[in-house]
Protein backbone atom coordinates (compact mmCIF):
# COMPACT_ATOMS: atom_id res chain seq x y z
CA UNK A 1 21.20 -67.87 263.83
CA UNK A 2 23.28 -68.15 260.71
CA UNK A 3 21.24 -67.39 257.74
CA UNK A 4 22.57 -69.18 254.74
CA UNK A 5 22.04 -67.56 251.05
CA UNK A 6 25.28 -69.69 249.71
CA UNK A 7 26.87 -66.16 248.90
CA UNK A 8 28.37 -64.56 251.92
CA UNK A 9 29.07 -67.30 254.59
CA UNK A 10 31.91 -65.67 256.41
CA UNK A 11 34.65 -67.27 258.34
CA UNK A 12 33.56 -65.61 261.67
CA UNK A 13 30.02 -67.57 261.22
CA UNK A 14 32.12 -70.78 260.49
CA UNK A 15 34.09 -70.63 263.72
CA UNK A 16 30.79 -70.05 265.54
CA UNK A 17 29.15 -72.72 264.29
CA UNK A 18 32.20 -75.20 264.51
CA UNK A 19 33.37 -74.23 267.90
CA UNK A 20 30.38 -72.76 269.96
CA UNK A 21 26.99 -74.56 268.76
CA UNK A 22 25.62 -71.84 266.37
CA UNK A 23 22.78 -72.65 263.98
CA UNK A 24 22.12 -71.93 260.56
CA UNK A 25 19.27 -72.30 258.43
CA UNK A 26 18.33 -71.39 254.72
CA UNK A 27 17.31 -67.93 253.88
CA UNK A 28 14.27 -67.03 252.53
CA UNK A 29 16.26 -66.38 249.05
CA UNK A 30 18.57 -69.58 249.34
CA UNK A 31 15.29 -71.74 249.51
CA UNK A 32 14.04 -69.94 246.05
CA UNK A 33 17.11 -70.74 244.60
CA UNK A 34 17.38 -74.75 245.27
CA UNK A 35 13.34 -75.35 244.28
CA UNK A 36 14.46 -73.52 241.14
CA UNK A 37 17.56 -75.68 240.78
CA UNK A 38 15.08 -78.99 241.51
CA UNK A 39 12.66 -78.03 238.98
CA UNK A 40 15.40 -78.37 236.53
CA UNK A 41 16.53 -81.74 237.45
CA UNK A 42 13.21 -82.91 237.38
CA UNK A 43 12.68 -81.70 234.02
CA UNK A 44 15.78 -83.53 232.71
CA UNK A 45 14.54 -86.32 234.00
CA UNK A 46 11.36 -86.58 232.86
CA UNK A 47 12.71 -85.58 229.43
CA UNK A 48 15.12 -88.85 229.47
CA UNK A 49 17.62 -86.39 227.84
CA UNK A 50 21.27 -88.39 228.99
CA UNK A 51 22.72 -85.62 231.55
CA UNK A 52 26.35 -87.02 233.53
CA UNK A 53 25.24 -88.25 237.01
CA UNK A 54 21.49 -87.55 236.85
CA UNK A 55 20.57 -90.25 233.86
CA UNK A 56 24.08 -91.75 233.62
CA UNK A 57 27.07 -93.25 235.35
CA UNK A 58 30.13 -91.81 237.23
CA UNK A 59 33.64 -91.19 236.42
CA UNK A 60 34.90 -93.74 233.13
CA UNK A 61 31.21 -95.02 233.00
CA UNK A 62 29.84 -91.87 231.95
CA UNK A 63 28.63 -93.60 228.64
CA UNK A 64 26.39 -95.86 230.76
CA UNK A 65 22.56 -94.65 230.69
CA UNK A 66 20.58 -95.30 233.51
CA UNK A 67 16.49 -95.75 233.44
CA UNK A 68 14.10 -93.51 235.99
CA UNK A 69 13.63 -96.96 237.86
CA UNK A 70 17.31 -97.07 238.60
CA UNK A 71 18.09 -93.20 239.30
CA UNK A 72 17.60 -93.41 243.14
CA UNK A 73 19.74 -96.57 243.47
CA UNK A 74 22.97 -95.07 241.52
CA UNK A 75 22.76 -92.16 243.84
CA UNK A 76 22.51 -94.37 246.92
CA UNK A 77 25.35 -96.66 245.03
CA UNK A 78 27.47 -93.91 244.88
CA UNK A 79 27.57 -93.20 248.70
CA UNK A 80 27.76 -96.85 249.53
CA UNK A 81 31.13 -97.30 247.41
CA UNK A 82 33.02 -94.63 247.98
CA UNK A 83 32.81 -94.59 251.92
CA UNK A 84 35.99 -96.26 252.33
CA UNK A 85 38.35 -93.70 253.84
CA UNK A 86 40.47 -94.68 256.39
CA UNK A 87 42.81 -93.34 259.80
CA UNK A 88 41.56 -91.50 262.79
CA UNK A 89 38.38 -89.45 263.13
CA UNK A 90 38.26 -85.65 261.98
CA UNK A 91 37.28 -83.83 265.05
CA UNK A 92 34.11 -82.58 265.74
CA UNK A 93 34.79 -78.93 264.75
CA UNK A 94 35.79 -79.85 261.26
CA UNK A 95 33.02 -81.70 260.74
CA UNK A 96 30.81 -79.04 262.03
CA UNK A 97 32.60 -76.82 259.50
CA UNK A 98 32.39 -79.35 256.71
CA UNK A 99 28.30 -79.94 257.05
CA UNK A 100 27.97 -75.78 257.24
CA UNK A 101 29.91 -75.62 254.02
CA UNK A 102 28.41 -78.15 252.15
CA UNK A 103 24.77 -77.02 252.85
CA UNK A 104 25.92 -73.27 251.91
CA UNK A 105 27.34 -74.85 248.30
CA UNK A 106 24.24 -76.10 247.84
CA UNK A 107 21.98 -72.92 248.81
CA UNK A 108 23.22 -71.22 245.94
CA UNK A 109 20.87 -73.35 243.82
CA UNK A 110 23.25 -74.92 240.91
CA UNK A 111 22.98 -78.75 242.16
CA UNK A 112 19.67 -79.68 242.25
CA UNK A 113 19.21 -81.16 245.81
CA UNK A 114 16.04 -80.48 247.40
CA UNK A 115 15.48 -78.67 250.25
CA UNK A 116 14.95 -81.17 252.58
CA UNK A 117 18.29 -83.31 252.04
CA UNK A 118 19.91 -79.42 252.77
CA UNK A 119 17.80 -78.88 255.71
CA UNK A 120 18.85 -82.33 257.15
CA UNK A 121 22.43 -81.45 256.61
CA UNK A 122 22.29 -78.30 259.09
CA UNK A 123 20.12 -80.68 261.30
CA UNK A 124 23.25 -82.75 262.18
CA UNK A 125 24.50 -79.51 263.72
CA UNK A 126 21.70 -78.35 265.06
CA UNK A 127 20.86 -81.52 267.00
CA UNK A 128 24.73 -82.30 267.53
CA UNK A 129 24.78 -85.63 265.70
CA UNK A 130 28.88 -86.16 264.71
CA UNK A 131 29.53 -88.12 261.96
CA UNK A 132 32.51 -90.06 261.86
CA UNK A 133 34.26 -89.02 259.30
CA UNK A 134 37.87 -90.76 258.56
CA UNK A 135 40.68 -88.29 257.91
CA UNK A 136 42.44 -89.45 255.15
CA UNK A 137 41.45 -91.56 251.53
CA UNK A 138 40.98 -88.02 250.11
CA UNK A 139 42.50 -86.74 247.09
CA UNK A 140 40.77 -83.52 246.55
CA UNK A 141 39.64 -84.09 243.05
CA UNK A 142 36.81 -84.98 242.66
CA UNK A 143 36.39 -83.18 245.26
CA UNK A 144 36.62 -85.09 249.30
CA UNK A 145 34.86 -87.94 247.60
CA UNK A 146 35.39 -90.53 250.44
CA UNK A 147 34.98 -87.96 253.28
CA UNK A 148 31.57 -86.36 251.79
CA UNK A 149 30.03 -90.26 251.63
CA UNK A 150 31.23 -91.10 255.10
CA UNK A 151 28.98 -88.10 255.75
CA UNK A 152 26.56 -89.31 253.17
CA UNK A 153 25.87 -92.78 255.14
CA UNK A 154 24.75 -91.33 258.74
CA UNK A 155 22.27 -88.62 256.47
CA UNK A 156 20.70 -91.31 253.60
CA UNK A 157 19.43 -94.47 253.47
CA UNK A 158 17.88 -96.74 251.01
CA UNK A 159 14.37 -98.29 251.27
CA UNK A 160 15.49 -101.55 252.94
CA UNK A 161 17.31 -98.72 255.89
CA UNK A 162 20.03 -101.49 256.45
CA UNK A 163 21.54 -100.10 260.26
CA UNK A 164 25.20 -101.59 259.26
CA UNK A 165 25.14 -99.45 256.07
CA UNK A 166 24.74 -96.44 258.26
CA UNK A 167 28.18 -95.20 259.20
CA UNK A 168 28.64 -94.38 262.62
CA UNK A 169 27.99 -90.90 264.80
CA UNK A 170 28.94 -89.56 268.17
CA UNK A 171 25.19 -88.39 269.94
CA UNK A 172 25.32 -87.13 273.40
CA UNK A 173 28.81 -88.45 273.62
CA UNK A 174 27.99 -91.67 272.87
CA UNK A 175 29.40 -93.53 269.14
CA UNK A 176 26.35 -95.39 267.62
CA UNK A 177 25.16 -96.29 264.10
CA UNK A 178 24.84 -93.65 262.49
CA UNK A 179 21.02 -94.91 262.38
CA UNK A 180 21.17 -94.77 265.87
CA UNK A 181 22.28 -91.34 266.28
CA UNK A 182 19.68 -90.09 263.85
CA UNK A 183 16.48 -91.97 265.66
CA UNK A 184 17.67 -90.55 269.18
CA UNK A 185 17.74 -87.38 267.70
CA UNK A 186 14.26 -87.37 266.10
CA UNK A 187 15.58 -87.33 262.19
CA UNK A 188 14.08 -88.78 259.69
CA UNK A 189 17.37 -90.19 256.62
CA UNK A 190 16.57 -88.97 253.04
CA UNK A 191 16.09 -91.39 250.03
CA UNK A 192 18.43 -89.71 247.54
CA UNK A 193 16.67 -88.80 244.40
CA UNK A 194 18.57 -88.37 240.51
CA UNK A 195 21.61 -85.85 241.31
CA UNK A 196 21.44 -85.69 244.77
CA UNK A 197 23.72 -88.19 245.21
CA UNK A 198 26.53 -86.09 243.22
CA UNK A 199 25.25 -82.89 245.18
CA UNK A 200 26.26 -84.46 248.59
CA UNK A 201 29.42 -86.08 247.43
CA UNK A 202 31.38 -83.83 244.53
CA UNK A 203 33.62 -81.10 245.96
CA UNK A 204 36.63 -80.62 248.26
CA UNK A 205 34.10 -79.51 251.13
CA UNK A 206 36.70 -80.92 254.02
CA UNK A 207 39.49 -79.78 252.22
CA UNK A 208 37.63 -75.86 252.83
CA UNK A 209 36.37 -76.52 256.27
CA UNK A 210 40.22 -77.56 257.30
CA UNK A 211 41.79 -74.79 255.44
CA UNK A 212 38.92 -72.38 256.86
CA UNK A 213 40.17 -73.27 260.67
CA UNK A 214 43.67 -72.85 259.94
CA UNK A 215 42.88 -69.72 258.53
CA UNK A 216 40.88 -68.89 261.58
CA UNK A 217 43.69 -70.20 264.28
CA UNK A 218 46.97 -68.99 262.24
CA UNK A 219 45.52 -65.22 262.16
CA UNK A 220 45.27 -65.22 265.89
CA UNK A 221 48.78 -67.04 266.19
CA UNK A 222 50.42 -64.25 264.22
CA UNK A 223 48.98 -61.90 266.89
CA UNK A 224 50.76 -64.07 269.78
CA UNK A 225 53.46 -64.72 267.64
CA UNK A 226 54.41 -60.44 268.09
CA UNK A 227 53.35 -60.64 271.69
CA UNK A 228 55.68 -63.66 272.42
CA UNK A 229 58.46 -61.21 270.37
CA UNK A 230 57.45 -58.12 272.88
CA UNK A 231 58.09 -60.80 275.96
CA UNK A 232 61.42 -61.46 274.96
CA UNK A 233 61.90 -58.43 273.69
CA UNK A 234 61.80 -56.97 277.17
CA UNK A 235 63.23 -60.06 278.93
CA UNK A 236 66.47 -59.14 277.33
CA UNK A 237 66.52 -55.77 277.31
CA UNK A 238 66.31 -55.40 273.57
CA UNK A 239 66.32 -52.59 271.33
CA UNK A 240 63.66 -50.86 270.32
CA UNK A 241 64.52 -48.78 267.07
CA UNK A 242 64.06 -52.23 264.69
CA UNK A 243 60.35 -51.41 265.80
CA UNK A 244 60.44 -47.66 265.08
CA UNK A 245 57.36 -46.60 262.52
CA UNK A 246 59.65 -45.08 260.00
CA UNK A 247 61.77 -47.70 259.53
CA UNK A 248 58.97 -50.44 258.63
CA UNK A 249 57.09 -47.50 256.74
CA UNK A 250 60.26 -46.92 254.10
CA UNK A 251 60.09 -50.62 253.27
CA UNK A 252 56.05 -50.69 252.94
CA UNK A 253 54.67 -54.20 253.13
CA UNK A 254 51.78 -53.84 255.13
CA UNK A 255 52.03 -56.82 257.37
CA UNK A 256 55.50 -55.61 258.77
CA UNK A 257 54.17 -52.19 259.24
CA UNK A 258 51.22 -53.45 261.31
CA UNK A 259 53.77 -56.18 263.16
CA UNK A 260 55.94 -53.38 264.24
CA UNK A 261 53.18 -51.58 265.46
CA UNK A 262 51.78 -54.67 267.56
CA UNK A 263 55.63 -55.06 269.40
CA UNK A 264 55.45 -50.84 270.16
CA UNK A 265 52.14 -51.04 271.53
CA UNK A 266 52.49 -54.36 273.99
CA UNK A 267 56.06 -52.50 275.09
CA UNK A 268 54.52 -48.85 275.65
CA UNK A 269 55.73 -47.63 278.98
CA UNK A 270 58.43 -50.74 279.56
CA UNK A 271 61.93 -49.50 281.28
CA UNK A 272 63.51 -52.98 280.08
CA UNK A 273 63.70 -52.09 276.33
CA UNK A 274 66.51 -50.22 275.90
CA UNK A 275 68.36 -50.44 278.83
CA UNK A 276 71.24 -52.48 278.24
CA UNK A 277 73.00 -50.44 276.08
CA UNK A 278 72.92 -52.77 272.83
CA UNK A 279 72.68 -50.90 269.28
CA UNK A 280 71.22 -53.86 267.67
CA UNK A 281 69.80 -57.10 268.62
CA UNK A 282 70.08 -60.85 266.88
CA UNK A 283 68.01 -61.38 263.91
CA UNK A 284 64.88 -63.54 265.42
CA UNK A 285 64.45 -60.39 267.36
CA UNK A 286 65.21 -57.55 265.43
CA UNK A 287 63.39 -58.81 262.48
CA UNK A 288 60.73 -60.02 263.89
CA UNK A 289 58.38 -57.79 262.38
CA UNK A 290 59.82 -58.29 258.31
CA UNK A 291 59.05 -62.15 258.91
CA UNK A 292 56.06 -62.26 260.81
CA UNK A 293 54.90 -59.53 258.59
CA UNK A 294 55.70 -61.71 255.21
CA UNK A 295 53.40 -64.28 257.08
CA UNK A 296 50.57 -61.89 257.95
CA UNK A 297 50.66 -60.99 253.96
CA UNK A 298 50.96 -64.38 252.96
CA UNK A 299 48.19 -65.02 255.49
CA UNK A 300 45.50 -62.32 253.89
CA UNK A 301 45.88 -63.77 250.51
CA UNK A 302 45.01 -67.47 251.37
CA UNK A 303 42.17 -65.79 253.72
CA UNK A 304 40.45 -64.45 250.49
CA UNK A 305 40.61 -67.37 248.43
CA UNK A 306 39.42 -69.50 251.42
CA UNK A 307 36.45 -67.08 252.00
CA UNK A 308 35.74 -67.89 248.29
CA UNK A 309 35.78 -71.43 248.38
CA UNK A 310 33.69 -71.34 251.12
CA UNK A 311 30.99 -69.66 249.03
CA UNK A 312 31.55 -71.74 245.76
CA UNK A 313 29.48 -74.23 243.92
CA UNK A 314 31.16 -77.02 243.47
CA UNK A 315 29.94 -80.28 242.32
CA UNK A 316 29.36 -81.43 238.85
CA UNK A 317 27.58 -80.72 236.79
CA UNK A 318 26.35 -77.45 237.61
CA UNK A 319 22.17 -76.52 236.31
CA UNK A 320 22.24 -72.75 235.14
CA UNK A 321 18.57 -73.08 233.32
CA UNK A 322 16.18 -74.97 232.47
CA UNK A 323 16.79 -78.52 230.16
CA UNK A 324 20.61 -77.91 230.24
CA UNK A 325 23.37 -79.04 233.30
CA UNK A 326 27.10 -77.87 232.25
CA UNK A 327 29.86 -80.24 232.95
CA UNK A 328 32.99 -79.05 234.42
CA UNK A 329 35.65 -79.29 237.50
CA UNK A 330 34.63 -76.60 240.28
CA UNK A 331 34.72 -80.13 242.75
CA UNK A 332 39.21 -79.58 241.93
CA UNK A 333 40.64 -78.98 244.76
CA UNK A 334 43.72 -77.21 243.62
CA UNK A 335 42.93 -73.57 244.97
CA UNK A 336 42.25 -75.32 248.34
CA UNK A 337 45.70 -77.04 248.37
CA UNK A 338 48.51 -74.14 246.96
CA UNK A 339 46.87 -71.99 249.37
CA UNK A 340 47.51 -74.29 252.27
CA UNK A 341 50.95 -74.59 250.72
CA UNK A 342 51.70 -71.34 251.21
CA UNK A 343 49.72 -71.06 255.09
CA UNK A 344 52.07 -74.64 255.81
CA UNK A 345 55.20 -72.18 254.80
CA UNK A 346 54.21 -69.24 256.88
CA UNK A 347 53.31 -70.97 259.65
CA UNK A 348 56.62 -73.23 259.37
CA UNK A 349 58.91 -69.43 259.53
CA UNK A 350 56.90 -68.29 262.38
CA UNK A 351 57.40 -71.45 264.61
CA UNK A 352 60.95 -71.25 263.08
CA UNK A 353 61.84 -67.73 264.32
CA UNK A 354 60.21 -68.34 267.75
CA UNK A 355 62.47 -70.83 268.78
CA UNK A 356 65.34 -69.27 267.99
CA UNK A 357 64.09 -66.64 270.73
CA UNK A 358 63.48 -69.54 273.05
CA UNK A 359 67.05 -70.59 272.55
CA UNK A 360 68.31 -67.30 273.32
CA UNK A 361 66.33 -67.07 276.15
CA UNK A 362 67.74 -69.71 277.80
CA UNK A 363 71.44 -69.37 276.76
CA UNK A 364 73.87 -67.16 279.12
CA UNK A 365 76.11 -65.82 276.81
CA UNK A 366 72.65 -64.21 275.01
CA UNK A 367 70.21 -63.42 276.67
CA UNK A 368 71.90 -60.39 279.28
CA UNK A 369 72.71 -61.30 282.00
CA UNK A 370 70.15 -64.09 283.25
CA UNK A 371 70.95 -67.51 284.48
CA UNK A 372 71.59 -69.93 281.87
CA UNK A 373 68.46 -71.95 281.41
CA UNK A 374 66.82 -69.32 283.18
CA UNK A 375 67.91 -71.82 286.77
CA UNK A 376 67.12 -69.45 289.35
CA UNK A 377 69.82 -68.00 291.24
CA UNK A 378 68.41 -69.02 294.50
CA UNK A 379 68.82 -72.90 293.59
CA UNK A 380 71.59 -75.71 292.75
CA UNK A 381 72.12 -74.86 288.91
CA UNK A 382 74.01 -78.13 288.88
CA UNK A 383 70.46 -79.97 290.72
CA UNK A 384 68.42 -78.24 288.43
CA UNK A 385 68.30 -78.26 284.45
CA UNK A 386 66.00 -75.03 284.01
CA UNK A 387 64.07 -74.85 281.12
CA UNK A 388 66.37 -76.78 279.06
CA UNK A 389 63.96 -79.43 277.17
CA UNK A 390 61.15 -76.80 276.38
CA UNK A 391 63.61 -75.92 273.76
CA UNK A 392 64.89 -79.43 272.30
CA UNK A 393 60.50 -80.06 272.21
CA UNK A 394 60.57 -76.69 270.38
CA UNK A 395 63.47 -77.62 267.77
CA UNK A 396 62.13 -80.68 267.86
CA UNK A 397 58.22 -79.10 266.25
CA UNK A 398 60.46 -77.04 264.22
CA UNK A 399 62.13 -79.96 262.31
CA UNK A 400 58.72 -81.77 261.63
CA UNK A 401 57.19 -78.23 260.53
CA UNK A 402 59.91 -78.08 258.13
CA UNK A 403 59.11 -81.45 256.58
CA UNK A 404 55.00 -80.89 257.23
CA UNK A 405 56.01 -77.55 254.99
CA UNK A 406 57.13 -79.27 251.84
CA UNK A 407 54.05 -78.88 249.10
CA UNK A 408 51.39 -81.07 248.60
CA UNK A 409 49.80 -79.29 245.52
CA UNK A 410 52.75 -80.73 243.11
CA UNK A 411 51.95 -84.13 243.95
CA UNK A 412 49.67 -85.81 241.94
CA UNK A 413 48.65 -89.57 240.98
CA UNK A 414 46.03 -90.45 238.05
CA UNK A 415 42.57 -92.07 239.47
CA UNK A 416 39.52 -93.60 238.06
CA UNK A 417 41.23 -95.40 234.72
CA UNK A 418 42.44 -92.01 233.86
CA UNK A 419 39.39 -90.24 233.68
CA UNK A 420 40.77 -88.35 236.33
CA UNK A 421 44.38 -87.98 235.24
CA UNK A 422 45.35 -84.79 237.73
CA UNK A 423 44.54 -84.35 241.19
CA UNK A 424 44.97 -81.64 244.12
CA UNK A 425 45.95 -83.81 247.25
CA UNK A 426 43.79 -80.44 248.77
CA UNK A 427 43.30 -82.57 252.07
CA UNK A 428 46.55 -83.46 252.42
CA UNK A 429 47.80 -80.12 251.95
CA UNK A 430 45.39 -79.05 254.72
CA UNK A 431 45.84 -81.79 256.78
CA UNK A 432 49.55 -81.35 257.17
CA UNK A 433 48.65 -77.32 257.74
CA UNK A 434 46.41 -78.11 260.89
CA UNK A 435 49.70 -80.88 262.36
CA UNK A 436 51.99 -77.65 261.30
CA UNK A 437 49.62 -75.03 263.29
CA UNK A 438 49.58 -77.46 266.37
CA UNK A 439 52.81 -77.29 266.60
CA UNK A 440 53.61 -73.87 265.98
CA UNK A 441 50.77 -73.49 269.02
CA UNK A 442 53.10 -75.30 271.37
CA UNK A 443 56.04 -73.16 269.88
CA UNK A 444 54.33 -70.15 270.80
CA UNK A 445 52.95 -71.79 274.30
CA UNK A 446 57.22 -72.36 275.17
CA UNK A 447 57.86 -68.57 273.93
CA UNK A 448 55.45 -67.40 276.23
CA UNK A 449 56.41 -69.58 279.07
CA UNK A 450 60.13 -68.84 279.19
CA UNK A 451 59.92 -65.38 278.28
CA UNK A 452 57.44 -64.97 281.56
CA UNK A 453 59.86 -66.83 283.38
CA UNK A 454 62.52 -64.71 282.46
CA UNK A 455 60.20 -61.60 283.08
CA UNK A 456 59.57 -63.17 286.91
CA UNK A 457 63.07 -63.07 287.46
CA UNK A 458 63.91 -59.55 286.33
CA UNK A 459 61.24 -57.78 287.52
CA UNK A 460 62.55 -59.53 291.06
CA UNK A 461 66.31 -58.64 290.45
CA UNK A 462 65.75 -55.45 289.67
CA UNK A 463 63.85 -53.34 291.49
CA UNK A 464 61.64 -50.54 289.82
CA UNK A 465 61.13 -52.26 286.75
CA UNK A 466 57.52 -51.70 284.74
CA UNK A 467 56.81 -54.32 281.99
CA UNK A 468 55.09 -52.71 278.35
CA UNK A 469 51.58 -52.38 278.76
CA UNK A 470 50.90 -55.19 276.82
CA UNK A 471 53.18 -57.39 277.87
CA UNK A 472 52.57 -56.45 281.29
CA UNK A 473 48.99 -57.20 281.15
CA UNK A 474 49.71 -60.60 279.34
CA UNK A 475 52.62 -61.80 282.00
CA UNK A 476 49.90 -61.47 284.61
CA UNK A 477 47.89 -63.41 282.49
CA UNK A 478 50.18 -66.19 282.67
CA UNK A 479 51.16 -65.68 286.03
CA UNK A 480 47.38 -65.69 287.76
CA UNK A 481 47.51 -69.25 286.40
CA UNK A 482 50.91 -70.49 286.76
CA UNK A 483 52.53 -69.62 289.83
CA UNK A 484 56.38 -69.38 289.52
CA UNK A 485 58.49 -72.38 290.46
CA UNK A 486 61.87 -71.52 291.20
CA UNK A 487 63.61 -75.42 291.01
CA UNK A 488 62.81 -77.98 288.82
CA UNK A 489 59.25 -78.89 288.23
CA UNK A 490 56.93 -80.77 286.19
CA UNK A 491 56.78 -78.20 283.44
CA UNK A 492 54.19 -79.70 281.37
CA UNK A 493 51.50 -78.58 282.42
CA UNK A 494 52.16 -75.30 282.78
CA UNK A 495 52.95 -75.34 279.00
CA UNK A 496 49.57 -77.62 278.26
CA UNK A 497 47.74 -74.44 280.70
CA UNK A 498 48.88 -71.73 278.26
CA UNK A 499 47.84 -73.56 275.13
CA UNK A 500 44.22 -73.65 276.52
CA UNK A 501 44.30 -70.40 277.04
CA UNK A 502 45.44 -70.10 273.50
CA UNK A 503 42.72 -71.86 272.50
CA UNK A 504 40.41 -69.58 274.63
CA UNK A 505 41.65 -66.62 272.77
CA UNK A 506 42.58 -65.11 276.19
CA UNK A 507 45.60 -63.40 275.11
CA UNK A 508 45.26 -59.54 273.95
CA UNK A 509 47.70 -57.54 271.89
């Protein structure tokens, strides 16, 4: 059980409870902090004192008062109009993500929801209701505005509880009203009260839960990405002094040292390295470890300002004490998107680099001695075209990464009759990260799956020849699963097996 204090939610806990069901619930300290938070909006309230979004309007109507008769409706208005994203559904574990997020902003006790509205956000999870939420209509300031009251629809109602004004939700695999959903599972929908309406929606919450799984996935990418270099490594009997300690430790950057040391380890004990004769090897080999090592330090700077965005408070305004609420912009989403402008560019060289190692693979003239294509020498290399296409796909995921790389932080377009002159474009930027990391997955995937192909053929021409320990343990891996096929075959699934296992986390190293 996750135990939420809106301070130190960790990425670890995130993945748990977006991928494998875990439950979280307030702590004992988190619930002191939001009936302390309440208080304070109550008191404002009572006190008529004119306080943005609990006594007045949104955005350019700011100016507008609004009486204690009307304070429940303006929250409930606000959901209702600004549900109107649009394109396909974020999947399930980003909206898992996004809820635990939210309700941990919230926990910390600035925005003045009650506990219950919080409890019934970690319900959704707990009882597995999905909310429909469509990806795009999102411009990260003021925050994921559209996304949040997609969200806000299946959770709230008003007192008339009108079922087509209740979004829609996936329960038990079935898509129903969001209504629906919430009756099956035995939920009651919250009547917003003064603020909460501005609690729920203001703050780039998808924006964080994205960026928080493409931290999550690219970190364990940049470990396959140096096992798919210790494959090919061996498959073409490469050199190992680019990977010698010294040489990475006179340079200094911390993710090359520790990529270096990643290739040594898979290719302890391997009698291919080496063993052509070769000084020096081509660049997407030998310096494998200075680029995936600018991407691993690249990597560990957008992991801590993720893990602090994931801890923020960040609607608006914020309550501090009592009889005051300070207006401001935590809800910007601008941290969000330059860090997923420089994950998109990381990612992008990774992906990059490995197919240049696919294309070697697969070329005769490079890759010593093996068949071109890797055709095996038993069969018709004129009947058969070998691995040839994994490589145009791989170019092709290249090219797209390359566009999907460009930054979305610089681009910006005025909203809301100025009022909100400058915005992030945070879910963009992390929307075109998670395309970029799929692909670079299926980059990877094609590594992987020529470079074991190539290792099947070595290890059968030449006799007496031990694979790295690593590598070894990972080709058999791969092998268990996808038995070697010596003509053509219907190679897709063999790539579409690997990226499950990928997604599995089943590869060590």
């Amino acid at each position: 059980m996750i135990e939420l204090t809106g301070y130190d939610l960790t990425l670890d806990q995130i993945e748990d409870a977006a991928r494998k069901g875990e439950q979280a619930q307030l702590s004992k300290q988190a619930e002191d902090q939001i009936v302390q938070s309440r208080s304070w909006v109550d008191e404002i309230v009572a006190s008529e004192k004119p306080v943005y979004g609990i006594n007045t309007g949104y955005g350019i109507f700011s100016d507008r008062r609004i009486n204690k008769q009307d304070a429940r409706k303006l929250a409930r208005n606000l959901i209702l109009s600004h549900a109107v994203g649009t394109g396909n559904y974020l999947p399930e574990d980003i909206v898992r993500a996004a809820i635990l997020i939210r309700a941990n902003t919230l926990a910390k006790g600035f925005s003045g929801a009650r506990p219950v509205l919080i409890e019934r956000l970690l319900d959704l999870n707990t009882h597995r209701v999905i909310p429909l939420i469509p990806e795009k209509g999102s411009m990260g300031s003021s925050g994921d505005l559209a996304p949040l009251c997609h969200l806000g629809l299946i959770l709230t109602r008003d007192d008339d509880d009108n079922e087509a004004l209740s979004g829609e939700a996936i329960f038990h695999g079935q898509t129903m009203s969001g209504k629906a959903a919430m009756q099956a599972a035995g939920l009651e929908r919250i009547i917003l009260q003064p603020k909460e309406g501005l609690a729920l929606s203001n703050g780039a919450t998808f924006s964080a839960a994205i960026a928080a799984l493409c931290v999550i996935d690219f970190e364990y990418y940049l470990r396959l990405a140096d096992l798919a270099v210790s494959m090919t490594l061996e498959s073409v009997k490469g050199c190992s002094s680019a990977f010698d300690e010294r040489l990475h430790n006179a340079r200094g950057h911390k993710g090359q040292i520790e990529s270096a040391r990643r290739i040594r380890s898979n290719t302890i004990g391997s009698t291919l390295v080496d063993s052509a004769g070769r000084v020096q090897d081509a660049y997407s080999i030998r310096c494998a470890p200075q680029v995936h090592g600018a991407s691993q330090d690249a990597l560990n700077y957008v992991k801590g300002l993720i893990e602090i965005e994931i801890n923020a408070a960040t609607d608006n305004p914020l309550l501090f004490e009592s009889g005051s609420a300070i207006s401001g912009g935590n809800f910007h989403g601008e941290p969000i998107a330059q860090a997923m402008d420089v994950l998109k560019i990381a990612a992008a060289e990774i992906g990059a680099i490995s197919e240049r190692r696919i294309f070697r693979l697969l070329d005769g003239n490079l890759n010593s001695g093996l068949p071109s294509m890797l055709v095996d020498s038993q069969v018709d290399a004129g009947l058969n075209s070998g691995l040839m296409m994994l490589q145009y796909t791989a170019a092709s995921l290249v090219l797209e990464n390359q566009a999907l790389a460009a930054p979305d932080s610089v681009y910006s377009l005025p909203t809301s009759a100025n009022q909100e002159d400058h915005n992030a474009n945070s879910m963009n930027a992390a929307r075109h990260a998670r395309s970029l990391l799929e692909n670079l997955k299926h980059i990877l995937a094609s590594e992987l799956f020529t470079a074991s192909r190539a290792l099947t053929q070595r290890l059968r021409d030449e006799k007496n020849t031990h694979l790295g320990k690593g590598t070894g343990y990972n080709y058999e891996l791969i092998r268990n699963l996808i038995p070697y096929e010596a003509g053509d075959t219907y190679w897709e699934p063999g790539i579409v097996r690997i990226k499950e296992m990928i997604d599995r986390k089943e590869f060590t190293g």
